[in-house]
C-alpha atoms as a PDB file:
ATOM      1  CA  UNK A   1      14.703  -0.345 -12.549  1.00  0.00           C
ATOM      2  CA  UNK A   2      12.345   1.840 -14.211  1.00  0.00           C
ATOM      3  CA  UNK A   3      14.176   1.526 -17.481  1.00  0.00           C
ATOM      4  CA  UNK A   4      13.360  -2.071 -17.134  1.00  0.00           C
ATOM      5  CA  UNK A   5       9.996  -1.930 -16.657  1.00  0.00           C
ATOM      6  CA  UNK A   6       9.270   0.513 -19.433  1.00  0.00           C
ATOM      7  CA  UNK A   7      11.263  -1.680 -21.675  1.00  0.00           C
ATOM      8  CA  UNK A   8       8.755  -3.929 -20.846  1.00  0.00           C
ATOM      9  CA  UNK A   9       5.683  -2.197 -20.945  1.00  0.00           C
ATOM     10  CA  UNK A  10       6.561  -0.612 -24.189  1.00  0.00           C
ATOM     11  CA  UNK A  11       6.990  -4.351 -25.627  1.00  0.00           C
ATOM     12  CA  UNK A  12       3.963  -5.662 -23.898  1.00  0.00           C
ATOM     13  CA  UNK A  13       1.806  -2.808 -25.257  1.00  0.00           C
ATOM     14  CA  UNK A  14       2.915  -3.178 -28.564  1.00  0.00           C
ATOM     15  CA  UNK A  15       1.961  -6.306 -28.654  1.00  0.00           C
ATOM     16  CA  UNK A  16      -1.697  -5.894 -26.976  1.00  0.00           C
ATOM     17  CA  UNK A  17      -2.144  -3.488 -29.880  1.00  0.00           C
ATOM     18  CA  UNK A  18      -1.038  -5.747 -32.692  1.00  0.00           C
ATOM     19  CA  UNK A  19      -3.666  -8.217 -31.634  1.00  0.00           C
ATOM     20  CA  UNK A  20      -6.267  -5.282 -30.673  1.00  0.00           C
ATOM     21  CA  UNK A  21      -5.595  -2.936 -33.624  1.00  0.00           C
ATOM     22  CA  UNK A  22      -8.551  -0.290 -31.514  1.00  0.00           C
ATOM     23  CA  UNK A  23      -5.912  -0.083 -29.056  1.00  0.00           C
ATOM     24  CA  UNK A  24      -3.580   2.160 -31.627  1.00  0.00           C
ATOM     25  CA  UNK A  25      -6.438   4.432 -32.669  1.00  0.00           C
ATOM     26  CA  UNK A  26      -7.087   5.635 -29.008  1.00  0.00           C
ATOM     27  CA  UNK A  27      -3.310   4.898 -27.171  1.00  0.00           C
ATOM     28  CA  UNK A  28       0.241   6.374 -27.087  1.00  0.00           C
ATOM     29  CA  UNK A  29       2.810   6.121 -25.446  1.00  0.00           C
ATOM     30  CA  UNK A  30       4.928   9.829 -24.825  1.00  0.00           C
ATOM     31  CA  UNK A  31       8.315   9.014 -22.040  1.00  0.00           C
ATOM     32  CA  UNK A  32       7.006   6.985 -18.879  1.00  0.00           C
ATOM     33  CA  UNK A  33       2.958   7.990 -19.724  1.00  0.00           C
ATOM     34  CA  UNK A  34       0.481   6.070 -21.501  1.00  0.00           C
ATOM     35  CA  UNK A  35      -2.063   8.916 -23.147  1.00  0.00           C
ATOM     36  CA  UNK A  36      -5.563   8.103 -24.012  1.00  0.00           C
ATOM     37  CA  UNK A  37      -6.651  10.297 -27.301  1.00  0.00           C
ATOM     38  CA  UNK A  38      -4.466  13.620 -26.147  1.00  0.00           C
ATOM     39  CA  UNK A  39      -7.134  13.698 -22.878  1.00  0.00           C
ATOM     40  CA  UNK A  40      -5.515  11.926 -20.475  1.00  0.00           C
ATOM     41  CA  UNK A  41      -2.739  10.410 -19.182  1.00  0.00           C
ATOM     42  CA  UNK A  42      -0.975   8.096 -16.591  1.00  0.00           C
ATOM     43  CA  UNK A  43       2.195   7.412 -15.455  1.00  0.00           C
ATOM     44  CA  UNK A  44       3.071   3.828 -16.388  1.00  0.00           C
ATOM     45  CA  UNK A  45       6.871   3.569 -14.961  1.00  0.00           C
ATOM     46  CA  UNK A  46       6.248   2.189 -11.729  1.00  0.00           C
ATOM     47  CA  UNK A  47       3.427  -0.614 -12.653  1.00  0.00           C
ATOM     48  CA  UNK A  48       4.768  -3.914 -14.309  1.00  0.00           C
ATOM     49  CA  UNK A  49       1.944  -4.365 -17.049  1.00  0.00           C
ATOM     50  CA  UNK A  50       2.593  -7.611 -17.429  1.00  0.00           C
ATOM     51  CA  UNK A  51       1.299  -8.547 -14.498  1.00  0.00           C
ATOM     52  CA  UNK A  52      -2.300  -7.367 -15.298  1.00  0.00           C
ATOM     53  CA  UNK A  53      -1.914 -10.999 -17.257  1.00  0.00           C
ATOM     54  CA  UNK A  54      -2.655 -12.600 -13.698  1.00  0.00           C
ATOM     55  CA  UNK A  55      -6.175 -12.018 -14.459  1.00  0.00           C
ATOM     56  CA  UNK A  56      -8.038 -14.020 -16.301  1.00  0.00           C
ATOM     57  CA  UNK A  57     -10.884 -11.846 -17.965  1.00  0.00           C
ATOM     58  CA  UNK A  58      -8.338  -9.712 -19.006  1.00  0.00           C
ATOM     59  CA  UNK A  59      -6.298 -12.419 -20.825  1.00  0.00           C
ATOM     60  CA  UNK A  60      -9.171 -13.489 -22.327  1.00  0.00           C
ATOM     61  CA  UNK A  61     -10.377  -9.883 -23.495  1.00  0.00           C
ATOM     62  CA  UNK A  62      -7.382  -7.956 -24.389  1.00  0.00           C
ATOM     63  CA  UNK A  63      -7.563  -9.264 -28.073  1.00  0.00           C
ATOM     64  CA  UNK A  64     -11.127  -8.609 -28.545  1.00  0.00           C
ATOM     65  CA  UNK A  65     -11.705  -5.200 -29.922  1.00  0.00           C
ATOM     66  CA  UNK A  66     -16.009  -6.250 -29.146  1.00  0.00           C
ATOM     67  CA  UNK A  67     -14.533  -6.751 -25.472  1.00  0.00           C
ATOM     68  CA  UNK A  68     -12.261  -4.306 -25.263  1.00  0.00           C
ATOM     69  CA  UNK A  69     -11.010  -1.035 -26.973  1.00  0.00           C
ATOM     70  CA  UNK A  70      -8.623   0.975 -25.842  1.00  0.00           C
ATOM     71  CA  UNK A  71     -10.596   3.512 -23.378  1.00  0.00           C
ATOM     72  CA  UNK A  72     -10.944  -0.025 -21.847  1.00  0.00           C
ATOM     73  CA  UNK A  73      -7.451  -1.201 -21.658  1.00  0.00           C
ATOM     74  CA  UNK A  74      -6.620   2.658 -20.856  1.00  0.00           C
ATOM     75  CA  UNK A  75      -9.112   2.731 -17.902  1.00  0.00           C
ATOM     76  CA  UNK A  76      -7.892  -0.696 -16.552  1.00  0.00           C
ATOM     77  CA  UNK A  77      -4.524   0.447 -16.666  1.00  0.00           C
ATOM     78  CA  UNK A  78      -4.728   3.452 -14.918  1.00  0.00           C
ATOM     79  CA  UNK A  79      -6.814   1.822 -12.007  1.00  0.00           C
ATOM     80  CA  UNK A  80      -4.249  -0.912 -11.615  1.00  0.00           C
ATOM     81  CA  UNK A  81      -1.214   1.804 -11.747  1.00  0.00           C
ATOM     82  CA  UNK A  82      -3.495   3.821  -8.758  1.00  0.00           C
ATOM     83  CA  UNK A  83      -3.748   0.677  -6.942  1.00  0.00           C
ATOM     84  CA  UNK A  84      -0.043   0.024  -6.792  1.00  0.00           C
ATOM     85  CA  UNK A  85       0.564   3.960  -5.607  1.00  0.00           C
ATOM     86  CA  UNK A  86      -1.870   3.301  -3.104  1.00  0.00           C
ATOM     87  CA  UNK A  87      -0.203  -0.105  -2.004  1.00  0.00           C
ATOM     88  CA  UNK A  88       3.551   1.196  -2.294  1.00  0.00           C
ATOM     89  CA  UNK A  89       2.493   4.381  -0.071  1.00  0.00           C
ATOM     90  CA  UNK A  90       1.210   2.239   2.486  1.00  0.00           C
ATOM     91  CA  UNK A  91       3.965  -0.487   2.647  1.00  0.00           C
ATOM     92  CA  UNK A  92       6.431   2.701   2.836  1.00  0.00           C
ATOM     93  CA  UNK A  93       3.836   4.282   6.041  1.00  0.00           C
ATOM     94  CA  UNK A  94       4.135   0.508   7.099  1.00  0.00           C
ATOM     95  CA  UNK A  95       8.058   0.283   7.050  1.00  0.00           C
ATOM     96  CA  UNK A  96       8.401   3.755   9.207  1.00  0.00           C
ATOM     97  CA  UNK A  97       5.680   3.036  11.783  1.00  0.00           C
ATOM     98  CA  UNK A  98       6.938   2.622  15.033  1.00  0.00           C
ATOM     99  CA  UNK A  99       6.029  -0.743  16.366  1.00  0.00           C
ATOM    100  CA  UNK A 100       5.593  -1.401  20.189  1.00  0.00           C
ATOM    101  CA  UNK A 101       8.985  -4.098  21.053  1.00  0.00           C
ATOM    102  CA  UNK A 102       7.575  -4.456  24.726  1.00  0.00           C
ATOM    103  CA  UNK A 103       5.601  -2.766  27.086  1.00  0.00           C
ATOM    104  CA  UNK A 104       6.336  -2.619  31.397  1.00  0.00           C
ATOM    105  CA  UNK A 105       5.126  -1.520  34.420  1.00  0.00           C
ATOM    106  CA  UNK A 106       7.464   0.819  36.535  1.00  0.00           C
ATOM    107  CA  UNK A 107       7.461   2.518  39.574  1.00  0.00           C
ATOM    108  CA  UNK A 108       9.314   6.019  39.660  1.00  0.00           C
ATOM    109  CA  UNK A 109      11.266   7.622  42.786  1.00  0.00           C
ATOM    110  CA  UNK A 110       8.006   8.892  44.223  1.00  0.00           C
ATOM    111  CA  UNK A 111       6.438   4.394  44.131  1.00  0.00           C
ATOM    112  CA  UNK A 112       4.208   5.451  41.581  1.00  0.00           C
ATOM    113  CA  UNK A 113       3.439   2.941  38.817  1.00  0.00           C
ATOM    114  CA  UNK A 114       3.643   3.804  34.972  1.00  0.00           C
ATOM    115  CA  UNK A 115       3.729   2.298  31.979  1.00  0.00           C
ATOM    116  CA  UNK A 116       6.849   2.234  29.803  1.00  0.00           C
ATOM    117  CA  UNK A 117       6.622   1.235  26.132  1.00  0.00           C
ATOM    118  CA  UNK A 118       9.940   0.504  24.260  1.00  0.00           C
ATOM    119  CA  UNK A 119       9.619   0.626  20.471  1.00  0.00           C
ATOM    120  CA  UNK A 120      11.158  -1.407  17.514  1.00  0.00           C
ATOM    121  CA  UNK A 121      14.021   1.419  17.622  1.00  0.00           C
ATOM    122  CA  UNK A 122      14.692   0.659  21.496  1.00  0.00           C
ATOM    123  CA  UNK A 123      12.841   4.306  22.064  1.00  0.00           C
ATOM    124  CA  UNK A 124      11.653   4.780  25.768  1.00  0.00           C
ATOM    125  CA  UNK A 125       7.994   5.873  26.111  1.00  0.00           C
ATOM    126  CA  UNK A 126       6.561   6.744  29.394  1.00  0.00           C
ATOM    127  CA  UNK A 127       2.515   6.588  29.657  1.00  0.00           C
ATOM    128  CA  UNK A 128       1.140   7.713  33.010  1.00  0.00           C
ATOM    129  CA  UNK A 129      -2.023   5.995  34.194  1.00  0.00           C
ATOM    130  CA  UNK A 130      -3.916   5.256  36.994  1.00  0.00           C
ATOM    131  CA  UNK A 131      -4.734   1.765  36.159  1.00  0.00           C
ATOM    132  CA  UNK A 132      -1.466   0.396  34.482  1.00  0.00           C
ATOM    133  CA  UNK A 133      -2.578  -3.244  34.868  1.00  0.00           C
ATOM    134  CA  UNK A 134      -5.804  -2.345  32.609  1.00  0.00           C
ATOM    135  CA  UNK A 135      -3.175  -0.772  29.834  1.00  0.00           C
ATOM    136  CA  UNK A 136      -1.433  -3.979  29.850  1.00  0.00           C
ATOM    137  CA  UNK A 137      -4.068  -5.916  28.943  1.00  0.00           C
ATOM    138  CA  UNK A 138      -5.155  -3.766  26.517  1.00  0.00           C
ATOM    139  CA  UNK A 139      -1.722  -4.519  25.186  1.00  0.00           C
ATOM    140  CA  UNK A 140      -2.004  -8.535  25.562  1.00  0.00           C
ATOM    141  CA  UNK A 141      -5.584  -8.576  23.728  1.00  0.00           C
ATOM    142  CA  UNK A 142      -4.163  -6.210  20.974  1.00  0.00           C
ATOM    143  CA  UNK A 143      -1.074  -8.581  20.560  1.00  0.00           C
ATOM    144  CA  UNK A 144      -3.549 -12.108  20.456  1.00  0.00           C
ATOM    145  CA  UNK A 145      -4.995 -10.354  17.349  1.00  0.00           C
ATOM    146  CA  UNK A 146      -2.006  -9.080  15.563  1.00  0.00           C
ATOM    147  CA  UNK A 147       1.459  -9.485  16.021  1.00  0.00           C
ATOM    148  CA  UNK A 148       3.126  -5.866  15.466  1.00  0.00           C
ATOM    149  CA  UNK A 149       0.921  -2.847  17.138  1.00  0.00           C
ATOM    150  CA  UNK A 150       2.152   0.453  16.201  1.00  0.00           C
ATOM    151  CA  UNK A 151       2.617   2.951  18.836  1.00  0.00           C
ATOM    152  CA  UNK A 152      -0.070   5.078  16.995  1.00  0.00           C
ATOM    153  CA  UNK A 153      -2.705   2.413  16.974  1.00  0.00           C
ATOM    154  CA  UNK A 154      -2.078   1.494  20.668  1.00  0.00           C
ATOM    155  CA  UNK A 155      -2.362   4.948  21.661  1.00  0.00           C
ATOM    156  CA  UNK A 156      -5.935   5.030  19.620  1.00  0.00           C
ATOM    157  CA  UNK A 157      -7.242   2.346  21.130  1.00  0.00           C
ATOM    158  CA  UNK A 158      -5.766   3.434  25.012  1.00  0.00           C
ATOM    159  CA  UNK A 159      -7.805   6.846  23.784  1.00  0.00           C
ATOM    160  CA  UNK A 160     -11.281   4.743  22.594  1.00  0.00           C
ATOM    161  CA  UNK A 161     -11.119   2.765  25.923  1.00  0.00           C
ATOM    162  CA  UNK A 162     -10.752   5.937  28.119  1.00  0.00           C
ATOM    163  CA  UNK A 163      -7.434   5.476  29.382  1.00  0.00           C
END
């Protein structure tokens, strides 16, 4: 996959720099990184370039060496390849969170009443409270805002609320 999308880059950059010749004074490329005069550099094997095409002002000033030269385009790049690290990190937190599958109220062999929270992996939780029917609707107010509530967020909100 990452072949693919250097293959890509490589052909997009080349041409951004044949119709921004400033581009080739300031820009290489060395493997996967995109260096700016020998300064800096950033990893450009992850983040489809293309796709900075989306955007309009950058359409429209990619061939304008007044608009843009290629500290510009270097700059821009680099903040759109942090933004998808930043993105993919969190989808991949997102993906591994444990999500709350239902929550109960229980009594145990001595009648006392606790809460038992069951996750997305069918994980048994047990949360001991004095006030179980004030967790639960923590729970239902959490789950009329959002539809998956991680085990982690309930248990920071339970702590805010002084449960």
């Amino acid at each position: 996959m990452t072949e693919k999308i250097m293959q890509d880059n490589l052909m997009y950059l080349t041409e951004w720099m044949r119709y921004n010749p400033a581009f080739q004074e300031d820009l290489k490329v060395e493997g996967n990184y995109l260096v700016y005069q020998n300064q800096d550099k950033v990893d450009i094997s992850h983040f489809y370039l293309p796709e900075m095409l989306y955007n309009e002002n950058f359409r429209n000033d990619i061939a304008d060496p007044q608009e843009m030269n290629g500290h510009d385009l270097f700059q821009i790049i680099k903040m759109y390849c942090q933004v998808n690290e930043i993105l993919t990190a969190e989808e991949r937190e997102r993906l591994n969170e444990v999500y709350i599958q239902n929550i109960e109220v229980m009594r145990d062999a001595k009648n006392t009443e606790f809460i038992v929270l069951i996750d997305n992996q069918n994980k048994k939780y047990r949360y001991d409270t004095k006030n179980p029917q004030k967790i639960l609707d923590i729970y239902q107010t959490l789950k009329k805002q959002k539809d998956t509530i991680s085990l982690k967020e309930f248990g920071s909100v339970i702590r805010n609320v002084g449960q």
